[in-house]
N, C-alpha and C. Protein backbone atom coordinates (compact mmCIF):
# COMPACT_ATOMS: atom_id res chain seq x y z
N UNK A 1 0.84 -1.18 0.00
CA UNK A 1 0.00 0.00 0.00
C UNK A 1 0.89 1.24 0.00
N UNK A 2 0.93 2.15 -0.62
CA UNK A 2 1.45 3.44 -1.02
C UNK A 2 0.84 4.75 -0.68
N UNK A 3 1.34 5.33 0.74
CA UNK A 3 0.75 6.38 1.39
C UNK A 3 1.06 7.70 1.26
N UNK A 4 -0.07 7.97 0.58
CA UNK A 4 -0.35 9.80 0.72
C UNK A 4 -1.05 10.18 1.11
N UNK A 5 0.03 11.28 1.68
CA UNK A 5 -0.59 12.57 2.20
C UNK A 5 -1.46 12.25 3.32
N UNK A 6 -0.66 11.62 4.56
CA UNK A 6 -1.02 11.47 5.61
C UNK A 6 -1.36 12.84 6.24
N UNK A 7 -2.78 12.56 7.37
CA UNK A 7 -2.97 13.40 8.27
C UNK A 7 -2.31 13.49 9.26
N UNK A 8 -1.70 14.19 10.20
CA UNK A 8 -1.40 14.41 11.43
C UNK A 8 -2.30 14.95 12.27
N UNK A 9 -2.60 14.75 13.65
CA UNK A 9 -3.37 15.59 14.51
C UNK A 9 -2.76 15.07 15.72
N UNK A 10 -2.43 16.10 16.90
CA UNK A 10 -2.59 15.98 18.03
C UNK A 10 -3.33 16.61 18.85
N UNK A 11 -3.63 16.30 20.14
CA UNK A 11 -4.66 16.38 20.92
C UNK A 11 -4.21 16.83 22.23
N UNK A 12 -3.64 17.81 22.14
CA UNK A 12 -2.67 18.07 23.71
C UNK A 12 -3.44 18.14 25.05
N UNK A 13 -4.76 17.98 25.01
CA UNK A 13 -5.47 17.63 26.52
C UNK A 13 -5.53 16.25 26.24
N UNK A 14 -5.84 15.18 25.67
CA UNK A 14 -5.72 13.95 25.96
C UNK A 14 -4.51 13.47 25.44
N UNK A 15 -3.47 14.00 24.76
CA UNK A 15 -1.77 13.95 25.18
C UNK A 15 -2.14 12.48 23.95
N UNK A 16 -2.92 12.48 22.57
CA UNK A 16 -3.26 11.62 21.73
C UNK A 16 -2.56 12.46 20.34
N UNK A 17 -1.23 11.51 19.42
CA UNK A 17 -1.34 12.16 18.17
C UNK A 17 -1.54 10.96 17.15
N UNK A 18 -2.56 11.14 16.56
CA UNK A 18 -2.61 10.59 15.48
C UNK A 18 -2.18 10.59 14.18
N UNK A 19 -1.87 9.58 13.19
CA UNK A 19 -1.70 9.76 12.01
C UNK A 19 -2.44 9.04 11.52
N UNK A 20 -3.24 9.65 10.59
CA UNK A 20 -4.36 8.68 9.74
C UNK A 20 -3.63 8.70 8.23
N UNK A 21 -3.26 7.27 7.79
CA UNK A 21 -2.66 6.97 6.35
C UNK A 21 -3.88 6.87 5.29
N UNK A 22 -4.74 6.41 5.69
CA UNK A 22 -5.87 5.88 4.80
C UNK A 22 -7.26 6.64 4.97
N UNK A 23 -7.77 6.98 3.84
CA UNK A 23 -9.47 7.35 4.63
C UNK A 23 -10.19 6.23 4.61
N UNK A 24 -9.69 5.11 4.25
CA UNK A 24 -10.60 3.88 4.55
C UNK A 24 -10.81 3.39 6.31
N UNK A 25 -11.89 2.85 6.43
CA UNK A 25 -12.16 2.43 7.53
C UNK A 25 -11.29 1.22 8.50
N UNK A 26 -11.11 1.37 9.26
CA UNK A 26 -10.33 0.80 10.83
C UNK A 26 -11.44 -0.64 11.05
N UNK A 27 -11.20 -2.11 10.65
CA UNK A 27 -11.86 -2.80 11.15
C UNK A 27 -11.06 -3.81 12.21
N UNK A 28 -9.86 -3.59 12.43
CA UNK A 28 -9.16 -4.20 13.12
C UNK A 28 -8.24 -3.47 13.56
N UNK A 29 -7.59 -3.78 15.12
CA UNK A 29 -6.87 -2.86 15.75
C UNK A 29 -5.64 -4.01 17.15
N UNK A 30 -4.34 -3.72 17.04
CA UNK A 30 -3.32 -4.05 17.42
C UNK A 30 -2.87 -3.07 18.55
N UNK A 31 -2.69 -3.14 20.27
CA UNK A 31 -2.42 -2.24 20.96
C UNK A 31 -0.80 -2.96 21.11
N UNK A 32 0.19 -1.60 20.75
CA UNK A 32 1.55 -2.40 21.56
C UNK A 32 2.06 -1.25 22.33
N UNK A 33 2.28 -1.63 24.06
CA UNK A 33 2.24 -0.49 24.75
C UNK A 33 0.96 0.46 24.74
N UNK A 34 1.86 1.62 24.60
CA UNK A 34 0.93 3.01 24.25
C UNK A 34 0.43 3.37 22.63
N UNK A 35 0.72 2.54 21.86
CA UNK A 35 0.50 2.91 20.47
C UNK A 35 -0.75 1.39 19.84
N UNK A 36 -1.92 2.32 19.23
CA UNK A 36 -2.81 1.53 18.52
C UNK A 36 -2.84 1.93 17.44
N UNK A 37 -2.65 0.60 16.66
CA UNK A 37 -2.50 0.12 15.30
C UNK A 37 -3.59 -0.14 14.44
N UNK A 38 -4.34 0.62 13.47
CA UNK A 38 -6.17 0.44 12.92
C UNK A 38 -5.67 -0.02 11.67
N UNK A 39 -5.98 -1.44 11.30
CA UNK A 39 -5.83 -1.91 10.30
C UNK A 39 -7.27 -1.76 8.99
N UNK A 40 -7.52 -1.96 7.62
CA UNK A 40 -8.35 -2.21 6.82
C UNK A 40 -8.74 -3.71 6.94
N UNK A 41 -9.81 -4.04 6.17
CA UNK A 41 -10.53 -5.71 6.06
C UNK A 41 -9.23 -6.17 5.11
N UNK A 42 -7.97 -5.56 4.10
CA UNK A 42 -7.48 -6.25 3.72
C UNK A 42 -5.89 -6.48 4.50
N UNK A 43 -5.99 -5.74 5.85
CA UNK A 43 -4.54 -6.24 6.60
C UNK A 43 -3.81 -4.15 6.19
N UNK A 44 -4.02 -3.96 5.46
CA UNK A 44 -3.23 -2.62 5.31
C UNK A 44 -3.32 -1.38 6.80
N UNK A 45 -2.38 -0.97 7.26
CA UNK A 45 -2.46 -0.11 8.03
C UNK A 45 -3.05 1.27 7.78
N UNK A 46 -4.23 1.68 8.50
CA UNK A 46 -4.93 2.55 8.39
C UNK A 46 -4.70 4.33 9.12
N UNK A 47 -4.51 3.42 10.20
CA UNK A 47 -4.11 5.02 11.28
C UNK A 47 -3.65 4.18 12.28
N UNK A 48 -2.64 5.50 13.08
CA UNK A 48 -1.73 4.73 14.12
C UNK A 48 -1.86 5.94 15.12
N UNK A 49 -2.20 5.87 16.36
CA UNK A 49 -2.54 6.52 17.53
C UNK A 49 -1.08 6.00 18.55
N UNK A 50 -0.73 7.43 18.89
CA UNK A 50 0.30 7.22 19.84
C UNK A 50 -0.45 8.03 21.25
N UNK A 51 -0.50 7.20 22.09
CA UNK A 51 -1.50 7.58 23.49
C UNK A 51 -0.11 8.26 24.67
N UNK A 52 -0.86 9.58 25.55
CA UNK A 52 0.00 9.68 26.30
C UNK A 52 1.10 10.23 26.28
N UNK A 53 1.31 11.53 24.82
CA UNK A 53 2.45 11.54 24.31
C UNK A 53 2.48 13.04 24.86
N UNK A 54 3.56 13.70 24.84
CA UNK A 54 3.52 14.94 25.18
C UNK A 54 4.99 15.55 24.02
N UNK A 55 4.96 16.77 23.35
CA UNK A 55 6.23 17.02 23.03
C UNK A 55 7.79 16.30 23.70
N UNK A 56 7.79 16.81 25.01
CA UNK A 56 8.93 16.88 25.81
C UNK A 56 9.26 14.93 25.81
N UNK A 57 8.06 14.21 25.56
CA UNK A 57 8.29 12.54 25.70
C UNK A 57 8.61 12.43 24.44
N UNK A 58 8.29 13.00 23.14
CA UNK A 58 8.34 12.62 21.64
C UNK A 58 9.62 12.03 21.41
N UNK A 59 10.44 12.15 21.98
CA UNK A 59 11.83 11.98 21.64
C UNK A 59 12.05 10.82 21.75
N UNK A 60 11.65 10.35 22.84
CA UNK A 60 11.62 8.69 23.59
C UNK A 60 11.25 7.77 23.05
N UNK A 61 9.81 7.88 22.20
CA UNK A 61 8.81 7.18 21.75
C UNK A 61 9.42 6.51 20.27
N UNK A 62 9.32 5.47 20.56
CA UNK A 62 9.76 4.16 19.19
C UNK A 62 9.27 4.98 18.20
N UNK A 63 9.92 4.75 16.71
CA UNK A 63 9.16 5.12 15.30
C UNK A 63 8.68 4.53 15.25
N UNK A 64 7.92 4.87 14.35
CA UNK A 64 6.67 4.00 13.52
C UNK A 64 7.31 2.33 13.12
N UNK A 65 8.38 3.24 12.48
CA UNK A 65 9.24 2.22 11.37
C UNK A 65 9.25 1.00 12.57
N UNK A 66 10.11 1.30 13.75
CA UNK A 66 10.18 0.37 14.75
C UNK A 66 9.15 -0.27 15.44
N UNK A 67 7.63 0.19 15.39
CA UNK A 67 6.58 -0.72 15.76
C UNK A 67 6.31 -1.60 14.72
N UNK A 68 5.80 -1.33 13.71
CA UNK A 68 5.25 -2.22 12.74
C UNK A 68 6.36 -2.49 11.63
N UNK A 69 7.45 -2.34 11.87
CA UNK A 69 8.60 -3.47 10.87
C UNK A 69 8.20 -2.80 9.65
N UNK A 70 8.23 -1.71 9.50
CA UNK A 70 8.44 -1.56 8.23
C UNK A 70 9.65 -1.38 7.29
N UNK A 71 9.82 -1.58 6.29
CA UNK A 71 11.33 -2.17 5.62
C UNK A 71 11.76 -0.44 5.51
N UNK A 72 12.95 -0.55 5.39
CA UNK A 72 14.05 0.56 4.86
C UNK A 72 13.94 0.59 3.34
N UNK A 73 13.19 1.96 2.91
CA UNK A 73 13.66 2.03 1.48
C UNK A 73 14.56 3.18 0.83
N UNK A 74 15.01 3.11 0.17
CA UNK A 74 15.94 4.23 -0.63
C UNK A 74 15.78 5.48 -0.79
């Protein structure tokens, strides 16, 4: 799957930033730690919620790349 033009949003009273990859719908969902994973009906990653986050923690917090294994490309 080939992502554009992701949304960003954060939520600095519930300390929630999201990135939504897809406007398709979330029918399945993966919690690891503080970060939930909204998959599509065909397995593709949809939006990824990092819970609990504050600027000053951003630094700390695993990449993306490092939750869901995504490959290194060029």
């Amino acid at each position: 799957m080939k992502i554009k033009n992701p949304k960003v949003k954060y939520d600095p009273e519930a300390k929630i930033l999201s990135v939504r990859l897809s406007s398709g719908p979330g029918i399945d969902s993966e919690v690891k730690g503080n970060v939930v994973l909204d998959y599509d009906a065909k397995g593709n990653l949809v939006n990824v919620d990092i819970m609990k986050v504050s600027l000053s923690e951003f630094g700390s917090t695993p990449t993306l790349r490092e939750l869901i294994r995504i490959p290194k490309t060029a």
